[in-house]
C-alpha atoms as a PDB file:
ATOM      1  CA  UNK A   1      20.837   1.170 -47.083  1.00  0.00           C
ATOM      2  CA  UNK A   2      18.691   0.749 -43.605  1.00  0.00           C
ATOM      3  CA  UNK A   3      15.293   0.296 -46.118  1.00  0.00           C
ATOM      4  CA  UNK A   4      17.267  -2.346 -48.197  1.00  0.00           C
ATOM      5  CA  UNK A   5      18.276  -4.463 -44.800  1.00  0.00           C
ATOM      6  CA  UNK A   6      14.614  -3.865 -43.687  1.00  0.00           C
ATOM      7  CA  UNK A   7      13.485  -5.135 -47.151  1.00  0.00           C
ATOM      8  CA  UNK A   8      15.744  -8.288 -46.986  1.00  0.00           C
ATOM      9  CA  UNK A   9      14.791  -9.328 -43.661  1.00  0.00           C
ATOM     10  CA  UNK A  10      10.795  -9.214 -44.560  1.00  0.00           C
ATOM     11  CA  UNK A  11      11.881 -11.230 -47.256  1.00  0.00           C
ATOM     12  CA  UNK A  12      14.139 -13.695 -45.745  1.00  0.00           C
ATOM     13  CA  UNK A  13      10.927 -13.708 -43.055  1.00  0.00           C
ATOM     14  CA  UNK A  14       8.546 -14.235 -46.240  1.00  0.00           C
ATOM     15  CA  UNK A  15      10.387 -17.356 -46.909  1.00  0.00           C
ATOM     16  CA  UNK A  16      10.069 -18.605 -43.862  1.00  0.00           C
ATOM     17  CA  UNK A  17       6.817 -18.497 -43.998  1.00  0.00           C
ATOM     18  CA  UNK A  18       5.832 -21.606 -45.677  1.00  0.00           C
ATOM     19  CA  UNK A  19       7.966 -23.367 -43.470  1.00  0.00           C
ATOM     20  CA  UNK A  20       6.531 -22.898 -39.875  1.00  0.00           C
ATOM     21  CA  UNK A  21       2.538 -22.495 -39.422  1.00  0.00           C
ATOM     22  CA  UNK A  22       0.987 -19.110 -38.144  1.00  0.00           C
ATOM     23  CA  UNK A  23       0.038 -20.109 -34.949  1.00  0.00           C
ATOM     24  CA  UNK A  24       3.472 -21.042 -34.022  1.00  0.00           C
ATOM     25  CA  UNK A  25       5.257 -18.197 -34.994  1.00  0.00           C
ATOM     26  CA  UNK A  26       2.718 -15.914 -33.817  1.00  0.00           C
ATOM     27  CA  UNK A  27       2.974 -17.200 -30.292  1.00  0.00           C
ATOM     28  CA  UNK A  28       6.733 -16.971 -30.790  1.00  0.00           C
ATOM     29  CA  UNK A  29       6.693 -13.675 -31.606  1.00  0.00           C
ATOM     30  CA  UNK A  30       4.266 -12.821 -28.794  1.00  0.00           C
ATOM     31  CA  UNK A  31       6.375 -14.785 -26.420  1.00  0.00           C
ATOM     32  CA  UNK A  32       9.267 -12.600 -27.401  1.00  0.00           C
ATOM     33  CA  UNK A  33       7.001  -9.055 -27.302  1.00  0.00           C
ATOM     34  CA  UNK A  34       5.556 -10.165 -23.993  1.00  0.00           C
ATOM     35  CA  UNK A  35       9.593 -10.383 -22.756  1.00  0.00           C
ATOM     36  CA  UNK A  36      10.303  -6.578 -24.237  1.00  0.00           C
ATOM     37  CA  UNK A  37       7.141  -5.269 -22.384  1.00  0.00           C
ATOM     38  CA  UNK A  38       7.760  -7.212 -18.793  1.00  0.00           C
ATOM     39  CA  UNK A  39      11.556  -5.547 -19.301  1.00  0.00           C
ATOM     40  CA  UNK A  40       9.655  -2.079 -19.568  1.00  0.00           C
ATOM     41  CA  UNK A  41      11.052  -0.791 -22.591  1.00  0.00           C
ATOM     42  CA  UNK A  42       9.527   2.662 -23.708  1.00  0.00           C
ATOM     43  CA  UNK A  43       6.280   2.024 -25.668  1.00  0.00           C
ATOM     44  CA  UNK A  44       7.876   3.821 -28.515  1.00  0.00           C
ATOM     45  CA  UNK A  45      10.022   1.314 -29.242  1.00  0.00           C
ATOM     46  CA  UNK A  46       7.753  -2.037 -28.799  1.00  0.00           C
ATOM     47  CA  UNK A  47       4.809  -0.223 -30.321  1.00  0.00           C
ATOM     48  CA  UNK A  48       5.730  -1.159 -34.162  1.00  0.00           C
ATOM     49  CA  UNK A  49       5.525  -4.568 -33.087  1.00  0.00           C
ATOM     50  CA  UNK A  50       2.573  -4.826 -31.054  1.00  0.00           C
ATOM     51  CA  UNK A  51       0.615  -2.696 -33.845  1.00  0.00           C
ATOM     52  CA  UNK A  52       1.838  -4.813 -36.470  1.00  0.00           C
ATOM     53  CA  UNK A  53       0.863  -8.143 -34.222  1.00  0.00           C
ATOM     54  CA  UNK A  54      -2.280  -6.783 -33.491  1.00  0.00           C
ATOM     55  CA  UNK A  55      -2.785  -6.462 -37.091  1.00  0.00           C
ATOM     56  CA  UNK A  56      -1.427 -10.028 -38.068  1.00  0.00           C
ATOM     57  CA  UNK A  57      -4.031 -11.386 -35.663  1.00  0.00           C
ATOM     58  CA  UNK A  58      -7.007  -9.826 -36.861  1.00  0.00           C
ATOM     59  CA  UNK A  59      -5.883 -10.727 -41.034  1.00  0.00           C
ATOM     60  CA  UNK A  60      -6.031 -14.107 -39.850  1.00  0.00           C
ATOM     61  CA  UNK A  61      -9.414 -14.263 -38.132  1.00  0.00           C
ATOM     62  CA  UNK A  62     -10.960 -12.515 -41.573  1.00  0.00           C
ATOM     63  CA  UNK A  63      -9.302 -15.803 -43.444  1.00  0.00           C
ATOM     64  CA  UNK A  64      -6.969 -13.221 -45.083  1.00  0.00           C
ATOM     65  CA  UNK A  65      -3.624 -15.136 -44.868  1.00  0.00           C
ATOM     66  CA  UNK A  66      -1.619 -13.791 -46.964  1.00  0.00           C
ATOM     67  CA  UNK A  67      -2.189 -10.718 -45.178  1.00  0.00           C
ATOM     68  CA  UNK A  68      -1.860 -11.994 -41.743  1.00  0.00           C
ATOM     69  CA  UNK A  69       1.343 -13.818 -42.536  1.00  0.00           C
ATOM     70  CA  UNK A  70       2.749 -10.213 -43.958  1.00  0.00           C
ATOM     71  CA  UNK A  71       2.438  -8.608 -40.714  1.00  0.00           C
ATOM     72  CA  UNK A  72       3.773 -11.546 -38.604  1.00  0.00           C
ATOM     73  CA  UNK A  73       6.740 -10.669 -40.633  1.00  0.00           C
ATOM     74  CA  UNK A  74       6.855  -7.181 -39.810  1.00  0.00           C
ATOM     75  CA  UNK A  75       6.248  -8.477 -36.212  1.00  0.00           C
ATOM     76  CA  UNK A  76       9.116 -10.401 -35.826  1.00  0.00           C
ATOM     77  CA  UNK A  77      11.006  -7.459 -37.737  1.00  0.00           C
ATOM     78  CA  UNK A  78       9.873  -4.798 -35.547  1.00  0.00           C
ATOM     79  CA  UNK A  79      10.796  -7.227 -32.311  1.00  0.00           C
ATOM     80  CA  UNK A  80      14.065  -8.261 -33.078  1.00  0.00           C
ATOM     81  CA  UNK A  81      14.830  -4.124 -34.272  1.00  0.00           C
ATOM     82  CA  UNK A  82      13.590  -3.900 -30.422  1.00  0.00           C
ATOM     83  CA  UNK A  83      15.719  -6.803 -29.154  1.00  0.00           C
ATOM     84  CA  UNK A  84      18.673  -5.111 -30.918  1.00  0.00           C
ATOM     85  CA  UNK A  85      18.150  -1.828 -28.933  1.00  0.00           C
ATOM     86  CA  UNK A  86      17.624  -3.040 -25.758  1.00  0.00           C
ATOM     87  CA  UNK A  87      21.230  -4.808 -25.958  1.00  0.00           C
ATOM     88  CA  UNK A  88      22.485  -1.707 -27.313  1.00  0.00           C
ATOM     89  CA  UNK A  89      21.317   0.315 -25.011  1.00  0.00           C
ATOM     90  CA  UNK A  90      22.268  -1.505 -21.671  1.00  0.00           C
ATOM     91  CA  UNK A  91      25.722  -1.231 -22.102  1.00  0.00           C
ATOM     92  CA  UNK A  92      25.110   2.860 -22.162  1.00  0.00           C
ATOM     93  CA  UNK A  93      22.034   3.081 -19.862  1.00  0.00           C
ATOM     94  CA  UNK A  94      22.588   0.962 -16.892  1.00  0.00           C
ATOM     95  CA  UNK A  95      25.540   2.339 -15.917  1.00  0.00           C
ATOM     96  CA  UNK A  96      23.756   5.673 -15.858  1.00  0.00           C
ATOM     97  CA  UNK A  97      20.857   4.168 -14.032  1.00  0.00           C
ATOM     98  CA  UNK A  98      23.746   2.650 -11.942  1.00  0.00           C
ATOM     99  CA  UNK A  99      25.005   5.935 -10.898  1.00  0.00           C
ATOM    100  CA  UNK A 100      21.558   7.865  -9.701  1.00  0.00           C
ATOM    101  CA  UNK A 101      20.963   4.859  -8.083  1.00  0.00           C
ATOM    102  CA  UNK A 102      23.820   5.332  -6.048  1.00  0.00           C
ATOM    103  CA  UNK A 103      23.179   8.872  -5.775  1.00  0.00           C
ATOM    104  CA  UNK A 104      20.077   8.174  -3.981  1.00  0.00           C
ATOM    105  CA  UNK A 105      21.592   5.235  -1.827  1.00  0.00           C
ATOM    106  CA  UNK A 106      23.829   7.973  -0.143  1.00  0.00           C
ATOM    107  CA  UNK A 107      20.680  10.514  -0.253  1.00  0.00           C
ATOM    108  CA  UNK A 108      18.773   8.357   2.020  1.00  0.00           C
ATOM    109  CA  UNK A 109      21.288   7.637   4.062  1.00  0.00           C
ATOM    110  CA  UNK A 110      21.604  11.499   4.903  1.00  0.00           C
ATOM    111  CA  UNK A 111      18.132  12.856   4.719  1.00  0.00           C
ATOM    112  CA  UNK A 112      15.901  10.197   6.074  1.00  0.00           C
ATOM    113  CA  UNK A 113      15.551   8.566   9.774  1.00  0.00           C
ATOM    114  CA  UNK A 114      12.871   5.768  11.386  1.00  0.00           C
ATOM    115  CA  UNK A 115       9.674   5.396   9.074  1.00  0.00           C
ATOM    116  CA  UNK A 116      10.865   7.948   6.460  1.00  0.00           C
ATOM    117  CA  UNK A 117      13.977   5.987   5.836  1.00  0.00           C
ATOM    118  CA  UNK A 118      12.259   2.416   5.884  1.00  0.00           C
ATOM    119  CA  UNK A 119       9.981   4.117   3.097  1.00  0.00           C
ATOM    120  CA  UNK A 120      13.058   5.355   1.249  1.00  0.00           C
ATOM    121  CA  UNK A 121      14.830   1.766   1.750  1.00  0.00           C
ATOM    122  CA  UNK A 122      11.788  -0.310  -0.044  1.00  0.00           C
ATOM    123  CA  UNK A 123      11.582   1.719  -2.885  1.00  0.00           C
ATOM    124  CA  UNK A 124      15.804   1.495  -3.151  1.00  0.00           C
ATOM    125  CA  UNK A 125      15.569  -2.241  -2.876  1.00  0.00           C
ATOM    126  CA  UNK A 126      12.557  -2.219  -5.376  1.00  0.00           C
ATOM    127  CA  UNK A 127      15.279  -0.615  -7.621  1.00  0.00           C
ATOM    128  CA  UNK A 128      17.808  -2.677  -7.031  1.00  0.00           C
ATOM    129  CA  UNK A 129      16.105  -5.902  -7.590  1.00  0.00           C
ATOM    130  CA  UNK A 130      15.206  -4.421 -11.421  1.00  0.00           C
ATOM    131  CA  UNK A 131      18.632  -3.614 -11.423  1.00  0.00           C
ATOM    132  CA  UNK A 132      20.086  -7.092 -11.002  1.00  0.00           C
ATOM    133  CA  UNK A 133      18.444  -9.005 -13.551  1.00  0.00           C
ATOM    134  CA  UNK A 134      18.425  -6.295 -16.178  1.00  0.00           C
ATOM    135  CA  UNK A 135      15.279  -4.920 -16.297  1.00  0.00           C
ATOM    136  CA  UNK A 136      16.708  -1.508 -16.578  1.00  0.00           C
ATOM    137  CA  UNK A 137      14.229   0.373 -18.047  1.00  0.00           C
ATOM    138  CA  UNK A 138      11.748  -0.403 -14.961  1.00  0.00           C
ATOM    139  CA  UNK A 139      14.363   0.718 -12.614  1.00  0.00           C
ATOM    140  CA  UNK A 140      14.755   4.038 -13.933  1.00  0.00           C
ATOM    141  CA  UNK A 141      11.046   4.650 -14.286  1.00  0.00           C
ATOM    142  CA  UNK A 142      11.268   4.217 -10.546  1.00  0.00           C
ATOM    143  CA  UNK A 143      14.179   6.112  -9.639  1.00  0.00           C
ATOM    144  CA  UNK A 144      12.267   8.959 -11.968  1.00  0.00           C
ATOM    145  CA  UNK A 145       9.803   8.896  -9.580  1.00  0.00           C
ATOM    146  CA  UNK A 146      12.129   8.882  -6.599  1.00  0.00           C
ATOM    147  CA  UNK A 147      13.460  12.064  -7.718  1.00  0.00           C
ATOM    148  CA  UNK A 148      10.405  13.492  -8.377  1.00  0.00           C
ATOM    149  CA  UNK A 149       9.224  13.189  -4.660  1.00  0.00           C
ATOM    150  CA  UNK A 150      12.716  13.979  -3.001  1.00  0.00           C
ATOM    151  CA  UNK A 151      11.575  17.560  -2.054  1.00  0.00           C
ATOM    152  CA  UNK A 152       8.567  16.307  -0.836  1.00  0.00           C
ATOM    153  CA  UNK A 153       9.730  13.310   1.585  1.00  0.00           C
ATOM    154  CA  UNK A 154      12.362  15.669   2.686  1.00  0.00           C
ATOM    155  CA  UNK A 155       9.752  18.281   3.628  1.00  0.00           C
ATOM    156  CA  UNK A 156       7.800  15.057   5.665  1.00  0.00           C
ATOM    157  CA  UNK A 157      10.998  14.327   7.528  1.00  0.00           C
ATOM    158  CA  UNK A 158      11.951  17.845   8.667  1.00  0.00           C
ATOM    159  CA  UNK A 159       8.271  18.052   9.341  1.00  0.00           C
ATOM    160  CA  UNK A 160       8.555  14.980  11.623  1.00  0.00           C
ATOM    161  CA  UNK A 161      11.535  16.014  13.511  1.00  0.00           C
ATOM    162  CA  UNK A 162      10.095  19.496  14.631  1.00  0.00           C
ATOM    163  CA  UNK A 163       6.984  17.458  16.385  1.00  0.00           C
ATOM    164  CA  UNK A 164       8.794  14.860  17.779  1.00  0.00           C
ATOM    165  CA  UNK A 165      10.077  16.296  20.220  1.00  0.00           C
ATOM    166  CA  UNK A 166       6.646  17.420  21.310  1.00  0.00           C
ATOM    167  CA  UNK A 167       5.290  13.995  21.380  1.00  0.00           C
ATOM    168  CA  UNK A 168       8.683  12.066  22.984  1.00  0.00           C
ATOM    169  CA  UNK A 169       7.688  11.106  26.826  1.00  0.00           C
ATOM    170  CA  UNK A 170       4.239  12.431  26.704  1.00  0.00           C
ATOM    171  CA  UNK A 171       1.203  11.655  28.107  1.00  0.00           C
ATOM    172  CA  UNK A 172      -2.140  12.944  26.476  1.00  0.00           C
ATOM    173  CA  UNK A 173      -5.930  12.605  27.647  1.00  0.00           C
ATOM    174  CA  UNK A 174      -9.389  13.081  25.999  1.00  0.00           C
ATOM    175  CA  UNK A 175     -12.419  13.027  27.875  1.00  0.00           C
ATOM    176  CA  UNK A 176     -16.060  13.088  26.570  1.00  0.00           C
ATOM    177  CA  UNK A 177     -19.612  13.424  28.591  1.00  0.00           C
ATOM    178  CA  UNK A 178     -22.762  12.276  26.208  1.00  0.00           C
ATOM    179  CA  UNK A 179     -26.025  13.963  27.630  1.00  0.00           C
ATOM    180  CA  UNK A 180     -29.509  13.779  26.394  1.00  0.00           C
ATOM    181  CA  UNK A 181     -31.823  16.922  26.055  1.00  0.00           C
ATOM    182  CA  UNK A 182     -34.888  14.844  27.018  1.00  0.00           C
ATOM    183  CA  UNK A 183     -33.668  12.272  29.092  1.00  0.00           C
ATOM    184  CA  UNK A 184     -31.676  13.019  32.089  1.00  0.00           C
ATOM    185  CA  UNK A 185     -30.820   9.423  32.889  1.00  0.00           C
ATOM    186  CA  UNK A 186     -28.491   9.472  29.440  1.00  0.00           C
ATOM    187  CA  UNK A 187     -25.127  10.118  31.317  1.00  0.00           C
ATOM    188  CA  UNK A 188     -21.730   8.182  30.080  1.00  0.00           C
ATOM    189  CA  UNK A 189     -18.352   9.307  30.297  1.00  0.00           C
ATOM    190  CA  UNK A 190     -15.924   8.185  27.963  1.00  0.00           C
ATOM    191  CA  UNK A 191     -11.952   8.499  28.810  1.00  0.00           C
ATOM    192  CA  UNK A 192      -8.980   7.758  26.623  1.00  0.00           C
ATOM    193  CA  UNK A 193      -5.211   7.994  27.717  1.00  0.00           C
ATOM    194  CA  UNK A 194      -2.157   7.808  24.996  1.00  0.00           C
ATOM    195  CA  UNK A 195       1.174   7.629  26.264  1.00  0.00           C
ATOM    196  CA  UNK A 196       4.371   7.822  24.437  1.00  0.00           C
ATOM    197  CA  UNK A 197       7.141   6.737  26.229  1.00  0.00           C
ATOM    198  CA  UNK A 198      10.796   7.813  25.035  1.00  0.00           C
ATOM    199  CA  UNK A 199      12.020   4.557  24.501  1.00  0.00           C
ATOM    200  CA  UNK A 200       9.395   4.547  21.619  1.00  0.00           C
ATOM    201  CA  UNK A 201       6.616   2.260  23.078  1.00  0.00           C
ATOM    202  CA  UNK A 202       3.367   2.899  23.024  1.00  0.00           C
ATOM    203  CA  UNK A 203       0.342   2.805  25.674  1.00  0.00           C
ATOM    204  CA  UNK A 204      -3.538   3.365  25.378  1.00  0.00           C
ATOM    205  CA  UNK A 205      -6.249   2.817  27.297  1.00  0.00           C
ATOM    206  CA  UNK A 206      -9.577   3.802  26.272  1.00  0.00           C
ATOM    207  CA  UNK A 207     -12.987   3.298  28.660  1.00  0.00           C
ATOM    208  CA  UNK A 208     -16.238   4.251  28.232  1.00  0.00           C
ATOM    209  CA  UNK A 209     -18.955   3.728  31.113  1.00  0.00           C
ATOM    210  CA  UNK A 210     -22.635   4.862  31.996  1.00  0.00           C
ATOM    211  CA  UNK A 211     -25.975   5.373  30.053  1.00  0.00           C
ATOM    212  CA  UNK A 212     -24.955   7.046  26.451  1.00  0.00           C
ATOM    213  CA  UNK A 213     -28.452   6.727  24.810  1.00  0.00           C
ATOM    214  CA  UNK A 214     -31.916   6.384  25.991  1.00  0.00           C
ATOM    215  CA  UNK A 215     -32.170   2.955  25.012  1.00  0.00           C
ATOM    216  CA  UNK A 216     -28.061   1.887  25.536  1.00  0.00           C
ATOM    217  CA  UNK A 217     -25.708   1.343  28.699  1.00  0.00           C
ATOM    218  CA  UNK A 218     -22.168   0.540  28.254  1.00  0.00           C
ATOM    219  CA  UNK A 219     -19.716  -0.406  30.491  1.00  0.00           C
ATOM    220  CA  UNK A 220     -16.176  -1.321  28.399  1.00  0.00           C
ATOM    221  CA  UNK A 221     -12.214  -1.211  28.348  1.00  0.00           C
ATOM    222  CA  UNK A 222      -9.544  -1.722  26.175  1.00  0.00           C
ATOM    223  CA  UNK A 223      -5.772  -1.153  26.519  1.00  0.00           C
ATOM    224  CA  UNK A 224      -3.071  -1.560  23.629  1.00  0.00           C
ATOM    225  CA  UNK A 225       0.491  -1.720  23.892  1.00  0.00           C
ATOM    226  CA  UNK A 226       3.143  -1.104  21.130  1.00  0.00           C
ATOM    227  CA  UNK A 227       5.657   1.280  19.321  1.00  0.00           C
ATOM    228  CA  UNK A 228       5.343   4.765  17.711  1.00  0.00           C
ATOM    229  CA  UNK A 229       6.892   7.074  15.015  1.00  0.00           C
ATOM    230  CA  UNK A 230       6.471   9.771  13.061  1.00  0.00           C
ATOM    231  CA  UNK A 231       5.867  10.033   9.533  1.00  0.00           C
ATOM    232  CA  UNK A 232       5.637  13.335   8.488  1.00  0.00           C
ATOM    233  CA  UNK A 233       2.651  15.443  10.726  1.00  0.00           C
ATOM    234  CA  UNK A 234       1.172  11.584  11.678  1.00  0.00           C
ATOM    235  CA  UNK A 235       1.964   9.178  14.866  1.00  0.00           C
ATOM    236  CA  UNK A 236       2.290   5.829  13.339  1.00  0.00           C
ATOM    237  CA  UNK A 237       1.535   2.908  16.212  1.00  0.00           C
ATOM    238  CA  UNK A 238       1.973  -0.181  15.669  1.00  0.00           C
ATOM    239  CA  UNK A 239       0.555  -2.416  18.345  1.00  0.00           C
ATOM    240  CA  UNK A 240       1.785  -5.677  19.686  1.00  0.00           C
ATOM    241  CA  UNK A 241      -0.291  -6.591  22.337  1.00  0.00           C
ATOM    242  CA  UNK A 242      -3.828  -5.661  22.671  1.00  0.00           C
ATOM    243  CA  UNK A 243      -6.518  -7.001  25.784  1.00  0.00           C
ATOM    244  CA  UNK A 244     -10.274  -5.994  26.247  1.00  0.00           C
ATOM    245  CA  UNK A 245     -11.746  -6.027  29.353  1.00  0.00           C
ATOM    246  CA  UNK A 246     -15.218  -7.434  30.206  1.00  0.00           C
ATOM    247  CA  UNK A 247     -17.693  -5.521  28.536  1.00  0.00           C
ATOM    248  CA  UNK A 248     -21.040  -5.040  29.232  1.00  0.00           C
ATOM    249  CA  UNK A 249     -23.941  -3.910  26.944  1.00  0.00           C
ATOM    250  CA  UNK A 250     -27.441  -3.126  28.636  1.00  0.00           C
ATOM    251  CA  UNK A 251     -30.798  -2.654  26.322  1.00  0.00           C
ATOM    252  CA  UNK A 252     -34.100  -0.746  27.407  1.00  0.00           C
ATOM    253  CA  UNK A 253     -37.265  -2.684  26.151  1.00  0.00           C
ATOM    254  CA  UNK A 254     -40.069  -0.026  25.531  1.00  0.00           C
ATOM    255  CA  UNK A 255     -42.711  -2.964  25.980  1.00  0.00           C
ATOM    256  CA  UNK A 256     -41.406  -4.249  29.125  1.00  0.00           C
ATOM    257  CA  UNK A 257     -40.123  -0.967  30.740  1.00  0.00           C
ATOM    258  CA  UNK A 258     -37.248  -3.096  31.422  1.00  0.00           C
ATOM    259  CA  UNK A 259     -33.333  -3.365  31.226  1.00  0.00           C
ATOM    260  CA  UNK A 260     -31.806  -6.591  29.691  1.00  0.00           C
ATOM    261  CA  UNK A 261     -30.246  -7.893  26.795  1.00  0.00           C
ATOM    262  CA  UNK A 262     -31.047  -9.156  22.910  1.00  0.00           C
ATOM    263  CA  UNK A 263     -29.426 -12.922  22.652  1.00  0.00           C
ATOM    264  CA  UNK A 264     -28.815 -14.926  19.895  1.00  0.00           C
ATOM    265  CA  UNK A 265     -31.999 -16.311  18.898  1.00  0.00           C
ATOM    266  CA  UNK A 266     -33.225 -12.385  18.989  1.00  0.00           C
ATOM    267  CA  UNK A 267     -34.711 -12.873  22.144  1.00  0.00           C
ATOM    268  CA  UNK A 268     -34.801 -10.281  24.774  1.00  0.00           C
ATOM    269  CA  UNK A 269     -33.521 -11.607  28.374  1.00  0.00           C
ATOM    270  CA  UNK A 270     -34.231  -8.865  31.055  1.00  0.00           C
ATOM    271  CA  UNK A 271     -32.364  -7.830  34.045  1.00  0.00           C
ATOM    272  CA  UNK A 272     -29.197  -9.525  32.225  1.00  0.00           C
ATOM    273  CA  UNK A 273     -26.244  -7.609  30.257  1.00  0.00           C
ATOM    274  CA  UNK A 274     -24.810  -8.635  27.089  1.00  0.00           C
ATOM    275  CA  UNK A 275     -21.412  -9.551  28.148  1.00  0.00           C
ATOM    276  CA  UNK A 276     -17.950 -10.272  26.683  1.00  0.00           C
ATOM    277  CA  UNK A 277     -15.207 -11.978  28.197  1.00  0.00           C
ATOM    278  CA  UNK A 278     -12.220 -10.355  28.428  1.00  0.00           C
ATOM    279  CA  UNK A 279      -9.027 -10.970  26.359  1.00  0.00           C
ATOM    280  CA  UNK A 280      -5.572 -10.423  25.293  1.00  0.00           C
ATOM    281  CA  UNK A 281      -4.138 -11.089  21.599  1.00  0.00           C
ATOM    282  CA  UNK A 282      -0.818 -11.255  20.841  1.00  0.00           C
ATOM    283  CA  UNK A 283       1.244 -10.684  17.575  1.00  0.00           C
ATOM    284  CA  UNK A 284       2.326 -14.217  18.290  1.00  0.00           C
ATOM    285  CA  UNK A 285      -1.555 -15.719  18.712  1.00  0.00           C
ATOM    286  CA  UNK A 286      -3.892 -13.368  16.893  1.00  0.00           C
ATOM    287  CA  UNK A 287      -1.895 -10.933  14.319  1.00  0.00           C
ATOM    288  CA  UNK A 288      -4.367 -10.406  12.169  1.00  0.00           C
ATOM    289  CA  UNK A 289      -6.232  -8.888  14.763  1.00  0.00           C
ATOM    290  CA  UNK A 290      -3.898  -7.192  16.602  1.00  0.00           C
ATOM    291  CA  UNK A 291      -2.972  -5.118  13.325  1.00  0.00           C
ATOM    292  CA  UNK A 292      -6.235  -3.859  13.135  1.00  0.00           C
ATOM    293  CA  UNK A 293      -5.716  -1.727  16.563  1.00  0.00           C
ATOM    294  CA  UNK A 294      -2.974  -0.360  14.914  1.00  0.00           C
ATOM    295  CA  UNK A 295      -3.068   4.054  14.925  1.00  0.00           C
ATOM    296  CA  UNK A 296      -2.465   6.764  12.691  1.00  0.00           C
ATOM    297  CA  UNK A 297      -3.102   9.945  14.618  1.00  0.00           C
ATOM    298  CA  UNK A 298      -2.589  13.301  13.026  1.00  0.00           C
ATOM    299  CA  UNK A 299      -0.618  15.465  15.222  1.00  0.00           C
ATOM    300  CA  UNK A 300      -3.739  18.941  14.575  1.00  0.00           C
ATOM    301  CA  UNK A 301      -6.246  16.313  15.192  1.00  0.00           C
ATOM    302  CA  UNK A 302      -4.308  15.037  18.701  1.00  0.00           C
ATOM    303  CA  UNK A 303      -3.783  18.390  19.715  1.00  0.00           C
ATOM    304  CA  UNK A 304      -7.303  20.222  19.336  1.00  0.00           C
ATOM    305  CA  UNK A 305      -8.849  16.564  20.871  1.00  0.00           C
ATOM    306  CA  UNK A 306      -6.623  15.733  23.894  1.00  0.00           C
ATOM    307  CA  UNK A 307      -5.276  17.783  26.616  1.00  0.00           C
ATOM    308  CA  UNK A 308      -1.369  17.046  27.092  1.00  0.00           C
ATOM    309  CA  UNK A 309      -0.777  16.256  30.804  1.00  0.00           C
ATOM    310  CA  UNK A 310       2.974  16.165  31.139  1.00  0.00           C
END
């Protein structure tokens, strides 16, 4: 009985044929297709339709239009076959999609804190924007996925909240000496403090001053102010404010045997520094480049790096 329906419908679409041109109907039918696909049903189930599209399409670029208007048919058969389960299917799947949803709404809210849980929030409303137009295929590939990394973002968190309490109200320094084997003169000292208060802003200043290569002098400072977090072994800081002091940059000229500067016009001036001014830049005035100072610092690489001073 299913063939005979099948049968009837290619030849009710047959009939049809004469009536509408190919180029219409195929971009109806591709219209239609395009709609199953962007809903995300399974590829099992739009495939017939797509093959048999595919196929139209290339029948009528060989002239072969009898052919080509066979296939539309099977086309538009195979689409509205996928149109038919899709309805079918939502009033059983979403609300089973519905419910793990849910059951990872009140997951979330148990298992995850601060960065973990903003993570865990964008993927749920991800999902629930799939959810409230009907797309429910998409949202369950997504709350597969979800599933799927559960263990591991749970893992992240505990991870998190056994170092945080190592990094809450601490104050950490690194400290660095470049020397030259054959040039005694090469002596810069570079310092760098990062402080994480317990009301979770951030502080870092980082300096370096002195001669750190034969030919280089450097005399610069930088401080950033912001918030931190964990995410699983990693401080996350996100700066706000950011200010760099003057800096100074001193070349050696091997013709002149003489200290100074390259400008511009690639000139060299001597007994003068390359200088920058000094400024601050705000989220409000210069985000862009603010963001860029912000820090992801892996708690190993902290530890074996800087010496913890309270």
């Amino acid at each position: 009985m299913r063939y005979i329906a099948y049968f009837l419908v290619l030849l009710a679409l047959s009939f049809l044929t004469a009536c509408q041109p190919f180029e219409k109907r195929e971009s109806g039918v591709r219209e239609r297709l395009t709609a199953l696909e962007t809903k995300g049903l399974p590829d099992s189930v739009i495939a017939p339709a797509r093959l048999a599209l595919v196929a139209a399409q290339g029948n009528k670029a060989r002239n072969r239009d009898g052919e080509a208007n066979k296939e539309l048919n099977k086309a538009l058969a195979a689409v509205k076959n996928a149109e038919e389960f899709l309805e079918k299917t939502l009033t059983t799947k979403k609300p089973e999609v519905v419910a793990r949803y849910n059951a990872l709404v009140s997951e979330t809210e148990k298992s995850f804190r601060g960065l973990h849980r903003t993570a865990a929030d964008s993927i749920l409303q991800q999902i629930d924007n799939w959810l409230k137009i009907d797309f429910v295929f998409r949202a369950e590939r997504i709350i597969q996925q979800f599933e799927r990394d559960l263990p591991r973002m749970k893992r992240a968190q505990h991870l998190a909240d056994s170092i945080r309490p190592i990094i809450n109200g601490s104050n950490w320094r690194f400290t660095e000496t470049t020397t030259h084997a054959h040039d005694r003169n090469v002596n810069a000292v570079e310092n760098k403090t990062f402080r994480f208060n317990r009301d979770g802003t951030a502080y870092f200043e980082e300096r370096k001053t002195g001669q750190s290569a034969p030919n280089l002098r450097e005399n610069w400072r930088f401080e950033t102010w912001g918030t931190w977090d964990m995410k699983g072994d990693t401080i996350n800081v996100i700066a706000t404010r950011f200010t760099q002091h003057r800096q100074e940059f001193w070349q050696f000229n091997e013709l002149t045997r003489k200290w100074g500067h390259v400008n511009e016009q690639n000139q060299f001036v001597e007994g003068r520094a390359r200088v920058i001014p000094a400024e601050t830049l705000t989220m409000a005035d210069n985000p862009d480049d603010v963001v860029k100072q912000n820090r992801f610092i892996v708690y190993k690489d902290l530890i074996d790096e800087f010496t913890r001073q309270r």
